[in-house]
PDB file of N, CA and C in Angstrom:
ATOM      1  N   UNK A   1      -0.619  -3.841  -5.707  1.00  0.00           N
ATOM      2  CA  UNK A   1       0.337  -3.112  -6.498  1.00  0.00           C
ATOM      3  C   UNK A   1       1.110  -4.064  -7.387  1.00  0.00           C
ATOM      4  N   UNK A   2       1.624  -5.146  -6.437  1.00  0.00           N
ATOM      5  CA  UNK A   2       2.404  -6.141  -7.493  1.00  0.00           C
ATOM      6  C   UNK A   2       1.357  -6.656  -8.477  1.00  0.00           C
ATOM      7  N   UNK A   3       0.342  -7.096  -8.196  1.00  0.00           N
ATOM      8  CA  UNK A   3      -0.709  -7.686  -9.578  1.00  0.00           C
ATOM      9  C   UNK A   3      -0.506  -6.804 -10.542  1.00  0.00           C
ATOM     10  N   UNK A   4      -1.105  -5.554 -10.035  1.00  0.00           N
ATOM     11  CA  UNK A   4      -1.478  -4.447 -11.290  1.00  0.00           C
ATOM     12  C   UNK A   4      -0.086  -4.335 -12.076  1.00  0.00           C
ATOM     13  N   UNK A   5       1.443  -4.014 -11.546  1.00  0.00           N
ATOM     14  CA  UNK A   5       2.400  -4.231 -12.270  1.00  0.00           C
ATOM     15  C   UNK A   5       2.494  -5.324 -13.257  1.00  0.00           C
ATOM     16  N   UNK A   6       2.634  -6.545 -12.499  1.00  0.00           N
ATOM     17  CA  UNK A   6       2.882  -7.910 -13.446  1.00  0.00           C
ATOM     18  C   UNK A   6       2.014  -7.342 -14.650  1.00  0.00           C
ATOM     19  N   UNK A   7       0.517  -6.797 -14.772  1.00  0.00           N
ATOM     20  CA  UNK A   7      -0.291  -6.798 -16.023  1.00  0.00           C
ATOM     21  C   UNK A   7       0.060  -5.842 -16.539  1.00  0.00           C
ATOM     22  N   UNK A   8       0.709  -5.037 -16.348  1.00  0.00           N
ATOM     23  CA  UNK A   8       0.865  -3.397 -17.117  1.00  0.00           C
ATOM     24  C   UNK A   8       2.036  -4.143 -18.126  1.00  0.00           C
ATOM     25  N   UNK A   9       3.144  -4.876 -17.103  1.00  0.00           N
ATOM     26  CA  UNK A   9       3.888  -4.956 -17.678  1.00  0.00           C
ATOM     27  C   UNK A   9       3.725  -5.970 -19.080  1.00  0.00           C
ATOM     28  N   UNK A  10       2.769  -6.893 -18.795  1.00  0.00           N
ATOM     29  CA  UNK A  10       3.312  -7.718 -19.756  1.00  0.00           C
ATOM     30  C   UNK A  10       2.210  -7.222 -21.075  1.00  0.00           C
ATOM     31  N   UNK A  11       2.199  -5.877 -20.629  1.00  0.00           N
ATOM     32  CA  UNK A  11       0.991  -5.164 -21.653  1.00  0.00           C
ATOM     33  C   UNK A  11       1.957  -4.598 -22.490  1.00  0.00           C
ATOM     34  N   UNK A  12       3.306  -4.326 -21.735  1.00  0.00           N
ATOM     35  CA  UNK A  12       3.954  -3.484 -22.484  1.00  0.00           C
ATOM     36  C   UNK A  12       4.983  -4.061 -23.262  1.00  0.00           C
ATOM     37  N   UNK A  13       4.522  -5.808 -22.874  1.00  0.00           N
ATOM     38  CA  UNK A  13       5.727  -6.282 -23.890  1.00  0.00           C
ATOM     39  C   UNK A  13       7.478  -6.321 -23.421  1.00  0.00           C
ATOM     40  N   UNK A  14       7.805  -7.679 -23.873  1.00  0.00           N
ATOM     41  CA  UNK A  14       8.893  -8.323 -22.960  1.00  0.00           C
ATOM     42  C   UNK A  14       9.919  -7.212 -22.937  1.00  0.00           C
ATOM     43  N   UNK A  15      10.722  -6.806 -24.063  1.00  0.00           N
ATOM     44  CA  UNK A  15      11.516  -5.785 -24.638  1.00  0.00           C
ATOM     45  C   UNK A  15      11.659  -4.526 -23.055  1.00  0.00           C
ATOM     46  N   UNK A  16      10.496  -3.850 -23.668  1.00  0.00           N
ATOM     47  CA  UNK A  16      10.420  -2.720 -22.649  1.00  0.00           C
ATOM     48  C   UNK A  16      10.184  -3.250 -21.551  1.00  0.00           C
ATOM     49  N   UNK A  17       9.517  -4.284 -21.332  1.00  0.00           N
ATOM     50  CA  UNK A  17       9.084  -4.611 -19.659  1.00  0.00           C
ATOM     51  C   UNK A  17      10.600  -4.800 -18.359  1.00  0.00           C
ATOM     52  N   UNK A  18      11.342  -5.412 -19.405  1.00  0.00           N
ATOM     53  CA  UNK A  18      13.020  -5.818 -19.559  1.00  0.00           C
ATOM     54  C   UNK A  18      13.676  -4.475 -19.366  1.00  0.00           C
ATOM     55  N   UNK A  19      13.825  -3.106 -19.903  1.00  0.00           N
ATOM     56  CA  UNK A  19      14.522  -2.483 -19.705  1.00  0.00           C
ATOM     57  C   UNK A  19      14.170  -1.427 -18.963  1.00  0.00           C
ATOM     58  N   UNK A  20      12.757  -1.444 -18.631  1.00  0.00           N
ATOM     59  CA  UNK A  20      12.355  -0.224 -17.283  1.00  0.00           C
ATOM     60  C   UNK A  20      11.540  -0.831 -16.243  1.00  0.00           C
ATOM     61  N   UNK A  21      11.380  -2.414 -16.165  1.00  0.00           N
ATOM     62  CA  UNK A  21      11.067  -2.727 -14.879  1.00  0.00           C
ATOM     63  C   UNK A  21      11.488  -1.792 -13.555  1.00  0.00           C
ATOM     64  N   UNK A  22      12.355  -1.512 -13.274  1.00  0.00           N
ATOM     65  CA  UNK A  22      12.665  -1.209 -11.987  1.00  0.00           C
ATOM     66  C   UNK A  22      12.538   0.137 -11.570  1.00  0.00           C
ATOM     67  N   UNK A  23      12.436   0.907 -13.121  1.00  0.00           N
ATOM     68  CA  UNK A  23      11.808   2.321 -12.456  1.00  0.00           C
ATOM     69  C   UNK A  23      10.405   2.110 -12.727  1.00  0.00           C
ATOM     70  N   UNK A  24       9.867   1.502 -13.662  1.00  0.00           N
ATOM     71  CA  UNK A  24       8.166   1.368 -12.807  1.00  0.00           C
ATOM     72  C   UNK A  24       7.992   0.979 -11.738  1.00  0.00           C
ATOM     73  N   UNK A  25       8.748  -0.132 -11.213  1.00  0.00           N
ATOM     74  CA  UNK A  25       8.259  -0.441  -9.536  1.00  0.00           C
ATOM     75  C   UNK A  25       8.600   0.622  -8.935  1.00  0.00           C
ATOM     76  N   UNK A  26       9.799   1.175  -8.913  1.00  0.00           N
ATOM     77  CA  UNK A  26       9.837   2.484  -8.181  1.00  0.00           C
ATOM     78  C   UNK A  26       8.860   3.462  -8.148  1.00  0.00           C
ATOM     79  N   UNK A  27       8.221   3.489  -9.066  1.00  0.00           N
ATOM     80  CA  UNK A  27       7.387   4.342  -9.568  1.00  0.00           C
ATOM     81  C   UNK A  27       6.207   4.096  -8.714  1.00  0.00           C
ATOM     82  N   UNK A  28       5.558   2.981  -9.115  1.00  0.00           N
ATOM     83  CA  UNK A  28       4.774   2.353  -8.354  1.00  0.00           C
ATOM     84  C   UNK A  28       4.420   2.976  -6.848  1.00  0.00           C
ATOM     85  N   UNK A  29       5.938   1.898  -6.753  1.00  0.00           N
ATOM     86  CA  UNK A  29       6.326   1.928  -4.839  1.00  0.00           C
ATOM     87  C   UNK A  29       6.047   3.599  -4.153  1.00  0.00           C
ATOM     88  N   UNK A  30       6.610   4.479  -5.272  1.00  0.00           N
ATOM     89  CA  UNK A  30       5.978   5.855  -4.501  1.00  0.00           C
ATOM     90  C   UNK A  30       5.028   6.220  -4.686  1.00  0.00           C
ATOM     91  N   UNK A  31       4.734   5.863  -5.185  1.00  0.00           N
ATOM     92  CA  UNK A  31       2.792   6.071  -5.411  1.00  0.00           C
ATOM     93  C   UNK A  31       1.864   5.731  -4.304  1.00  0.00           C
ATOM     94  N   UNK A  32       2.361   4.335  -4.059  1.00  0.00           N
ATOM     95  CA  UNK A  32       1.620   4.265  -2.890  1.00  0.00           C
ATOM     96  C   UNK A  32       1.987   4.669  -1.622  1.00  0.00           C
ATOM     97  N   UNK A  33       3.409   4.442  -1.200  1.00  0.00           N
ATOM     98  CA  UNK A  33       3.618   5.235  -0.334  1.00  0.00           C
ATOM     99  C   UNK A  33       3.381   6.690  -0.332  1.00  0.00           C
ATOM    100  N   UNK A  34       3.144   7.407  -0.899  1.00  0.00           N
ATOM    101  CA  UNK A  34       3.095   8.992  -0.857  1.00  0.00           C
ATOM    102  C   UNK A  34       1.432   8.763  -1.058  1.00  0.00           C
ATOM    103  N   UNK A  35      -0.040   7.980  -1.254  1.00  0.00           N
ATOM    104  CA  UNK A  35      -1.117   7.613  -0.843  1.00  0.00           C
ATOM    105  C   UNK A  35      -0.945   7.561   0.447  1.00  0.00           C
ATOM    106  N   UNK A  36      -0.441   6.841   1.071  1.00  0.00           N
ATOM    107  CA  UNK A  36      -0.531   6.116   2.495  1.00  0.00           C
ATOM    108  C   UNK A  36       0.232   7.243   3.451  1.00  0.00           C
ATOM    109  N   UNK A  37       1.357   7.836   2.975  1.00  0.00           N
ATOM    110  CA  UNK A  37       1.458   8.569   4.179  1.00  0.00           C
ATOM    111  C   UNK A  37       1.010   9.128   5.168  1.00  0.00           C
ATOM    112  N   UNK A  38       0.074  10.453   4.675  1.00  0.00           N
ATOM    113  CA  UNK A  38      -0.597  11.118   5.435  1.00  0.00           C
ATOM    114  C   UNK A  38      -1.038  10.220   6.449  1.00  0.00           C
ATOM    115  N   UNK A  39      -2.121   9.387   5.919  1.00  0.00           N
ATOM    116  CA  UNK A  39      -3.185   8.122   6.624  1.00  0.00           C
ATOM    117  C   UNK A  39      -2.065   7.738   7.887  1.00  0.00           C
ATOM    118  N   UNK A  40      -1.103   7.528   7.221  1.00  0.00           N
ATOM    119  CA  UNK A  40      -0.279   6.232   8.597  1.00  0.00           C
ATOM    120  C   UNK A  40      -0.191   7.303   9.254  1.00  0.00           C
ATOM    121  N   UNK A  41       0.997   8.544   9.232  1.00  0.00           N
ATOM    122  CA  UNK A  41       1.312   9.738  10.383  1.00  0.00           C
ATOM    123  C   UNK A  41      -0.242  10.376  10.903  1.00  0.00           C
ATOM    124  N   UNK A  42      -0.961   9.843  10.637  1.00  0.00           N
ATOM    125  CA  UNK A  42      -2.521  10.092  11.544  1.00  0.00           C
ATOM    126  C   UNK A  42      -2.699   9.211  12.187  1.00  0.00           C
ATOM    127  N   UNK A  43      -2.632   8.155  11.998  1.00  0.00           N
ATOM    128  CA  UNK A  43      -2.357   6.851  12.656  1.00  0.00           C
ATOM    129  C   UNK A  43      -1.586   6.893  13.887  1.00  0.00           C
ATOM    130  N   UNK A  44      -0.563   6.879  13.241  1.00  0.00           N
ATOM    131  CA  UNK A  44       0.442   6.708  14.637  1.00  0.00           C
ATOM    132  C   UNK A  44       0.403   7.626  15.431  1.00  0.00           C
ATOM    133  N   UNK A  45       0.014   8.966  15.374  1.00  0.00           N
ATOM    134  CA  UNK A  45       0.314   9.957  16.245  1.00  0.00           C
ATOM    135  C   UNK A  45      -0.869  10.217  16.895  1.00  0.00           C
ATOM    136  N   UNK A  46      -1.956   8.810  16.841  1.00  0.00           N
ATOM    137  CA  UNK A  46      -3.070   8.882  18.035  1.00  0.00           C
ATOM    138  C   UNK A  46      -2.730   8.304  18.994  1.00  0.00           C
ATOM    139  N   UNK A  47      -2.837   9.230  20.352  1.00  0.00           N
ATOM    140  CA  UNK A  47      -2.622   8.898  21.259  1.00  0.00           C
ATOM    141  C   UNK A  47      -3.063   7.873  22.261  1.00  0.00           C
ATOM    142  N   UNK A  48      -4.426   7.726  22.207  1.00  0.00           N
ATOM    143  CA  UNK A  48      -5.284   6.987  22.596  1.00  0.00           C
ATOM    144  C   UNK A  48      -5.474   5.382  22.108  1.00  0.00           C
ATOM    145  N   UNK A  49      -5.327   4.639  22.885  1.00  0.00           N
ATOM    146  CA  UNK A  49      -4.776   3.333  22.251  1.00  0.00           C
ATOM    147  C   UNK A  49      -5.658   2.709  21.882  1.00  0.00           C
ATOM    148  N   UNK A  50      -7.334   3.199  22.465  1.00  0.00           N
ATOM    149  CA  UNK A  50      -8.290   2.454  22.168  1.00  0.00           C
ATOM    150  C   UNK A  50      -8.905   3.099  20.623  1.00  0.00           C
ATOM    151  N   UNK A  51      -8.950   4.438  20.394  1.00  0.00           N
ATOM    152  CA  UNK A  51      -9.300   5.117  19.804  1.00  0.00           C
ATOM    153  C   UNK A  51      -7.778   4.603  18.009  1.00  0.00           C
ATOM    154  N   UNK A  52      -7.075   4.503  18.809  1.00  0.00           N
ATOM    155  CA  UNK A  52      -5.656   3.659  17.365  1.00  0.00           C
ATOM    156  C   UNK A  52      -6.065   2.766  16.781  1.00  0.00           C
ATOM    157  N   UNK A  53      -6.616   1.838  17.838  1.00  0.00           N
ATOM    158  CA  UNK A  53      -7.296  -0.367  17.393  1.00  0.00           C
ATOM    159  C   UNK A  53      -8.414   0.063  17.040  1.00  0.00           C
ATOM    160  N   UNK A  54      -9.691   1.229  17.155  1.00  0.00           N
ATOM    161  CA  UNK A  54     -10.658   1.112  16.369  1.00  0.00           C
ATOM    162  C   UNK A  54     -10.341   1.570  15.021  1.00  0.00           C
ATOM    163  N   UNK A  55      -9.739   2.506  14.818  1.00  0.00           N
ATOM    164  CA  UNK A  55      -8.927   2.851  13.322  1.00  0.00           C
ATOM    165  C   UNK A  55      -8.302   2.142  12.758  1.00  0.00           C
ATOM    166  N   UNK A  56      -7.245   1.239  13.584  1.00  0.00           N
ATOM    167  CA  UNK A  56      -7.116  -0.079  12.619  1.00  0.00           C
ATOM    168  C   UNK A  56      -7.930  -0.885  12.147  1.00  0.00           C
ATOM    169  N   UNK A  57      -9.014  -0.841  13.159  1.00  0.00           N
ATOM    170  CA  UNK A  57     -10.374  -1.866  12.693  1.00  0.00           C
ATOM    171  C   UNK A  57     -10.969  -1.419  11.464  1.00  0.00           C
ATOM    172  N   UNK A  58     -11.423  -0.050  11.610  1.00  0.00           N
ATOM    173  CA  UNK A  58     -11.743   0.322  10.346  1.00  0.00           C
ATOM    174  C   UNK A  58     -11.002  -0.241   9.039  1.00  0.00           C
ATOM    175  N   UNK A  59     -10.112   0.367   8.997  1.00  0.00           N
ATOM    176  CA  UNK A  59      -9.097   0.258   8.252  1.00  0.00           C
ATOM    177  C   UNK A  59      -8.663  -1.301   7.621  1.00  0.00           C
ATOM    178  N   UNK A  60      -9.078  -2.382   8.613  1.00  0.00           N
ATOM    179  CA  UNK A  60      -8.860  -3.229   8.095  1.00  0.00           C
ATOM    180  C   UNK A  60      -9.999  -3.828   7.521  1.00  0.00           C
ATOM    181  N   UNK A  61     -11.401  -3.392   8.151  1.00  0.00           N
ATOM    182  CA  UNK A  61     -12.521  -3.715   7.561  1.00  0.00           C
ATOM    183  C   UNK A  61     -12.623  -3.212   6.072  1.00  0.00           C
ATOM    184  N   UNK A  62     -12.238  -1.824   5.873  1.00  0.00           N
ATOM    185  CA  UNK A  62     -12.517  -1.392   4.501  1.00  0.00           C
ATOM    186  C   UNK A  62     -11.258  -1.432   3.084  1.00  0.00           C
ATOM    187  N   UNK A  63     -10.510  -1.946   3.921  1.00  0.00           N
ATOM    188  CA  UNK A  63      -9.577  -2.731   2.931  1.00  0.00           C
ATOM    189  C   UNK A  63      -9.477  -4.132   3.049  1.00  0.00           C
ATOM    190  N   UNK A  64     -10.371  -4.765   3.788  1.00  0.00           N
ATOM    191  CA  UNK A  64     -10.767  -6.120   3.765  1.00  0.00           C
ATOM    192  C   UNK A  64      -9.309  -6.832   3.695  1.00  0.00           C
ATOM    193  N   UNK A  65      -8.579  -6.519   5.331  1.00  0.00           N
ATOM    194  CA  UNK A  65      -7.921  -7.109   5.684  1.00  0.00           C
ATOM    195  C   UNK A  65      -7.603  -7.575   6.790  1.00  0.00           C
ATOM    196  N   UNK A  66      -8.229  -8.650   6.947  1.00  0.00           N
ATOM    197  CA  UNK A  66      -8.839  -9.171   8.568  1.00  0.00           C
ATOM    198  C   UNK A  66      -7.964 -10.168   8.741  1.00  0.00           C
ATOM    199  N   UNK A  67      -7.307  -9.915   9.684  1.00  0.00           N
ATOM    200  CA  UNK A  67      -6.208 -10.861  10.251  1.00  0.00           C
ATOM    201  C   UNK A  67      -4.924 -10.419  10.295  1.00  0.00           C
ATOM    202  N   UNK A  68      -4.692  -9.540   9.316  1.00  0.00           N
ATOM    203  CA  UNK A  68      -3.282  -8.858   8.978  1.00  0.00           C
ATOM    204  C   UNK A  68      -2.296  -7.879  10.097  1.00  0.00           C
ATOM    205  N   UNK A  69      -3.456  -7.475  11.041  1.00  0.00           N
ATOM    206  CA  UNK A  69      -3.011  -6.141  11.847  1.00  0.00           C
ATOM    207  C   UNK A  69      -2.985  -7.228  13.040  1.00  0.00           C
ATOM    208  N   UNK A  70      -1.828  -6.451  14.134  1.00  0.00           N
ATOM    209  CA  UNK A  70      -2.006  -6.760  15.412  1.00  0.00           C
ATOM    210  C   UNK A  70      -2.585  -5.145  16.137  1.00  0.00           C
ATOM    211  N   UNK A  71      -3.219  -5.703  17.239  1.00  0.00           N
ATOM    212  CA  UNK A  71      -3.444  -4.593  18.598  1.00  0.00           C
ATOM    213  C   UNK A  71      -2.041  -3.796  19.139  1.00  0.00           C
ATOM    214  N   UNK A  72      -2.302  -2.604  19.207  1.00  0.00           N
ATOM    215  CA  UNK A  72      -1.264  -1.547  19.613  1.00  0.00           C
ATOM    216  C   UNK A  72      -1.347  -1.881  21.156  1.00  0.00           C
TER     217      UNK A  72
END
């Protein structure tokens, strides 16, 4: 999210980048959070602890983020 910002912004030129930085990140920031919600409150509200760490596994396999998560 932060990459893709830094480039939008400096697409849009110092001026404007300067006076609405912070509602694009906002902007941003709910974007992905309101993506991710659903996903996480499915997440967390598995009960099964073994059946949670293989979904994180997934999850970290297909966002190719290996190392990032700990075990529930």
């Amino acid at each position: 999210r932060e990459q893709e910002l830094e480039k939008a912004l400096s697409r849009l030129g110092s001026e404007f980048a300067e006076r609405h930085q912070e509602v694009i990140e906002a902007l941003t920031r709910g974007i992905v959070n309101k993506i991710l919600h659903d996903p996480m409150v499915q997440l967390r509200a598995q009960k099964d602890i073994d059946a949670r760490n293989q979904a994180m596994e997934t999850l970290q396999t297909l966002f190719n983020l290996e190392g990032t998560a700990q075990k529930v």
